[in-house]
C-alpha atoms as a PDB file:
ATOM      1  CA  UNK A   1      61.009  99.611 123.764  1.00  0.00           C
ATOM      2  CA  UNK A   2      62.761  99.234 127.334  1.00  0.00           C
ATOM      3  CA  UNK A   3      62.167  95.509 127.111  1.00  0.00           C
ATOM      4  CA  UNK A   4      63.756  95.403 124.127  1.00  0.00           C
ATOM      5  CA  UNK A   5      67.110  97.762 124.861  1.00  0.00           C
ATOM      6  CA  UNK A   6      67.306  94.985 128.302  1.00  0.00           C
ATOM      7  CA  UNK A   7      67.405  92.566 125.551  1.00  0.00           C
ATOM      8  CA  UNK A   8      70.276  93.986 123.470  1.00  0.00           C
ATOM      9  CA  UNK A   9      72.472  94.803 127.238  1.00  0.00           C
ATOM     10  CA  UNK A  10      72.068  90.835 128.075  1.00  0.00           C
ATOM     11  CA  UNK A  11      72.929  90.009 124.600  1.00  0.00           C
ATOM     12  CA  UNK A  12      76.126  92.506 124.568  1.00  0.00           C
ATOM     13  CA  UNK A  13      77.177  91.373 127.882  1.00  0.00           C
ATOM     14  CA  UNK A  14      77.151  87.819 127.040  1.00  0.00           C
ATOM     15  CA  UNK A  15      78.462  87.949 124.380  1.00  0.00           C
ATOM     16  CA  UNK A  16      81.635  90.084 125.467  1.00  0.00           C
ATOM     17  CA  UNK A  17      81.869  87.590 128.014  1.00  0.00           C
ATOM     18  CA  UNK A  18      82.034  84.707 125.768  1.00  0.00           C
ATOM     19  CA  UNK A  19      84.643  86.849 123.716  1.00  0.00           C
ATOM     20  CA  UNK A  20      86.980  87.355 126.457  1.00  0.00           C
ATOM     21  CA  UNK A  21      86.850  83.663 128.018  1.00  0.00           C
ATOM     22  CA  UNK A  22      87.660  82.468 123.772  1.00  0.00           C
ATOM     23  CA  UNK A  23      91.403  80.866 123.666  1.00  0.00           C
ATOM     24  CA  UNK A  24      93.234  82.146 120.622  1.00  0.00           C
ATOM     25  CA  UNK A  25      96.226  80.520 118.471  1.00  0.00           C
ATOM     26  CA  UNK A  26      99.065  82.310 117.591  1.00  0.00           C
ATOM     27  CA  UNK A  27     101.792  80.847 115.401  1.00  0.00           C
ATOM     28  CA  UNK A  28     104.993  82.681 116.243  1.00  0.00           C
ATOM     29  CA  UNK A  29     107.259  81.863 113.384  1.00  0.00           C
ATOM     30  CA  UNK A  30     110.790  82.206 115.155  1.00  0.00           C
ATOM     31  CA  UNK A  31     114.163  80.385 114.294  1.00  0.00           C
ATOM     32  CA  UNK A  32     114.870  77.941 116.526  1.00  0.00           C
ATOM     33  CA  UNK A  33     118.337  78.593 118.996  1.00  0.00           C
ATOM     34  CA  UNK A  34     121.191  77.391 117.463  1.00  0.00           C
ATOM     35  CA  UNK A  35     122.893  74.544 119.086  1.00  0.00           C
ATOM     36  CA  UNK A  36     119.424  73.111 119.932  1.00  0.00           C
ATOM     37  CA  UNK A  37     119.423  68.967 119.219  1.00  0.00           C
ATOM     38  CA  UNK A  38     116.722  67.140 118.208  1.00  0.00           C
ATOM     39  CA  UNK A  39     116.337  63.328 117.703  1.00  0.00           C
ATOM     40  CA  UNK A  40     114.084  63.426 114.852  1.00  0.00           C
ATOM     41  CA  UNK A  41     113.196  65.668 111.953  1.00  0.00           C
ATOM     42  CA  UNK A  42     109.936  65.201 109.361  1.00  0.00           C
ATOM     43  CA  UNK A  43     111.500  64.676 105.913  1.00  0.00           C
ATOM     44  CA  UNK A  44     114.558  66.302 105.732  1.00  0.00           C
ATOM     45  CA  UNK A  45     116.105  67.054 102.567  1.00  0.00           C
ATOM     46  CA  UNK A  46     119.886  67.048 102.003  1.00  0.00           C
ATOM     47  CA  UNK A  47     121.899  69.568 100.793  1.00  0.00           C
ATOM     48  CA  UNK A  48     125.350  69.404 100.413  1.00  0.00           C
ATOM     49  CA  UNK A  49     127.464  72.620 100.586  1.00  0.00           C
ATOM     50  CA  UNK A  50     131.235  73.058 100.126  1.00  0.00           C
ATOM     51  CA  UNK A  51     131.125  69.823 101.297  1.00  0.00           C
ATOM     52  CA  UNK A  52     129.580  69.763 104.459  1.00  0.00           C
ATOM     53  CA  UNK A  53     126.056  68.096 104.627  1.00  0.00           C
ATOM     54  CA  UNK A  54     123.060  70.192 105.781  1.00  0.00           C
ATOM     55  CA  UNK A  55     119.539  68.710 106.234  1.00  0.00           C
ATOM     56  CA  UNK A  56     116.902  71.581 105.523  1.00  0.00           C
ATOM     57  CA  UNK A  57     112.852  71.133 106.867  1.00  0.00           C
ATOM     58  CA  UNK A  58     110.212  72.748 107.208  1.00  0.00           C
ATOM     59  CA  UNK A  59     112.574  75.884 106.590  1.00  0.00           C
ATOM     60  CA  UNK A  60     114.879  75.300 109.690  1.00  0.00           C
ATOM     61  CA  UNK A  61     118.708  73.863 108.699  1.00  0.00           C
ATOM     62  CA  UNK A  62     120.419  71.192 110.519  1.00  0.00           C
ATOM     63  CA  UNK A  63     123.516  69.234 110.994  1.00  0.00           C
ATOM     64  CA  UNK A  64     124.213  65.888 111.801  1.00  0.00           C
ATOM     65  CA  UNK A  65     125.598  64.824 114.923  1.00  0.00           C
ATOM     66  CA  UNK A  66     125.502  60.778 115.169  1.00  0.00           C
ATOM     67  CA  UNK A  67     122.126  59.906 114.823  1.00  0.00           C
ATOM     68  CA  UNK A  68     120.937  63.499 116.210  1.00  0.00           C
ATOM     69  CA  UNK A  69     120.270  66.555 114.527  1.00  0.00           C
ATOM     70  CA  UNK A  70     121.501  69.881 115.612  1.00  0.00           C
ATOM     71  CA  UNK A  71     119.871  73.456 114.356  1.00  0.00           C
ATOM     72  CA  UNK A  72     122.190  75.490 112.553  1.00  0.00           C
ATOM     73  CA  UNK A  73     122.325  79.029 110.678  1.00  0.00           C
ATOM     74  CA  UNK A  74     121.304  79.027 107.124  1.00  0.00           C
ATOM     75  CA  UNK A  75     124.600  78.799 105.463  1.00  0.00           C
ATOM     76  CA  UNK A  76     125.365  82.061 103.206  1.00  0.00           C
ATOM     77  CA  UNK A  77     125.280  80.705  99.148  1.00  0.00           C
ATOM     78  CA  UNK A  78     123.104  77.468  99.798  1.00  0.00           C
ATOM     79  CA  UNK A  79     120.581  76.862  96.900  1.00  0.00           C
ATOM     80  CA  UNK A  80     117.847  75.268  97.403  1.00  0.00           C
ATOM     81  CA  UNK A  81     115.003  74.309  94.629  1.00  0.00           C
ATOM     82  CA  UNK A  82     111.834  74.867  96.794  1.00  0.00           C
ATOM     83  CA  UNK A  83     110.933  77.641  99.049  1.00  0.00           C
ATOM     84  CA  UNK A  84     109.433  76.766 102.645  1.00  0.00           C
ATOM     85  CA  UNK A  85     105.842  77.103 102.683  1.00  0.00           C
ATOM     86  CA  UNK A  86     104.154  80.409 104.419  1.00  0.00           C
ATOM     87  CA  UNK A  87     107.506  82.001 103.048  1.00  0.00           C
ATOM     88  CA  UNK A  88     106.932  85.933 102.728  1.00  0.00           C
ATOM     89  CA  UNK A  89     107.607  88.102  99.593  1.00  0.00           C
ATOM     90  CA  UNK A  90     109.568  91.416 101.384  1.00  0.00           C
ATOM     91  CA  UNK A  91     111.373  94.165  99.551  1.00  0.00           C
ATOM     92  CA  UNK A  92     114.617  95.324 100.619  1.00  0.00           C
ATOM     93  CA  UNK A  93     116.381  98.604  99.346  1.00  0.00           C
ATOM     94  CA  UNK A  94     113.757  97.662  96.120  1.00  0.00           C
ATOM     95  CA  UNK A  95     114.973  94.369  95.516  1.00  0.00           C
ATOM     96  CA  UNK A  96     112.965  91.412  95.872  1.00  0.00           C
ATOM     97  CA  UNK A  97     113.686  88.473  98.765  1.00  0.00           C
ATOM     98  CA  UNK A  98     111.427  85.737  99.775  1.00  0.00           C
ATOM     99  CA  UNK A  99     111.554  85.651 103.763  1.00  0.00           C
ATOM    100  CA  UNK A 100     111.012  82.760 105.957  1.00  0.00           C
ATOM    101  CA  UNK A 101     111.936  82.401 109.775  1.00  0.00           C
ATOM    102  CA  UNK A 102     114.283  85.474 109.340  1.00  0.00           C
ATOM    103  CA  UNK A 103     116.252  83.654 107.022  1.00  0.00           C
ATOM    104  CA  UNK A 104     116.161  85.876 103.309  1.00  0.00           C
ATOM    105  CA  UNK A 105     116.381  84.327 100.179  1.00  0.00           C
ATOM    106  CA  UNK A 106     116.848  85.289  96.578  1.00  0.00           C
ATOM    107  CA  UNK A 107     115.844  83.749  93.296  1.00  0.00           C
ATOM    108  CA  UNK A 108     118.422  82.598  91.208  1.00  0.00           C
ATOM    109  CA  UNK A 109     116.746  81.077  87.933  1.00  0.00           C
ATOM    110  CA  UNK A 110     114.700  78.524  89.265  1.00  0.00           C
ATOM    111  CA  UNK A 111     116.421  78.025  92.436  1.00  0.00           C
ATOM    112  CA  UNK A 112     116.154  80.140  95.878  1.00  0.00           C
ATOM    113  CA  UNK A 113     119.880  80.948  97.426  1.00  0.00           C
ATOM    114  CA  UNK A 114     120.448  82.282 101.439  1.00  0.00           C
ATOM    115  CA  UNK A 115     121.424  85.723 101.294  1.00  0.00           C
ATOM    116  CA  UNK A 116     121.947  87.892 104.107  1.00  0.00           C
ATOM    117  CA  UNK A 117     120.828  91.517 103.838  1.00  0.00           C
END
């Protein structure tokens, strides 16, 4: 019986050890600054709203500066088709928005439109 209680203290304490040296991954799902320029952008989609043209991916919106894109606020009234993937459901003063990257949206038909609540 004490051999076995050593036992179950080296296995604890190895294995709290091996807990506490383990990495872990967080994915912190934050809007990017506005004003911040990148070069390139996966697959942007454009979306054209009183007449200014937006590039939308992976849920973050962009304009066009030359050849470089710069982050921009989700502009109030877009509509877009598809909603960003890992987008929450939240309810606001009851009424149903889809979240993503703090940016709300609300369904429209088939289509998604930026609100701000």
């Amino acid at each position: 019986m004490k051999k076995l209680k050593i036992v179950l203290v080296i296995i604890a304490f190895f294995g709290a050890l091996s807990a506490s040296n383990a990495q872990r991954v967080v994915k912190v799902k934050v809007y990017p600054k506005h004003g911040t320029v990148v070069t390139t952008v996966h697959k942007p989609r454009l979306v054209i709203h009183k007449g200014i043209r937006y590039h939308f991916a992976a849920g973050v919106w962009y304009k066009t500066r030359g050849r470089k894109y710069v982050v921009t606020a989700a502009p109030r009234g877009i509509v877009i088709n598809t909603l960003p993937r890992g987008h929450k459901v939240v309810f606001i003063k009851g009424r149903k928005y889809f979240a993503y990257k703090g940016i709300h949206y609300k369904r429209i038909g088939r289509t998604y439109k930026v609100v701000y609540v």
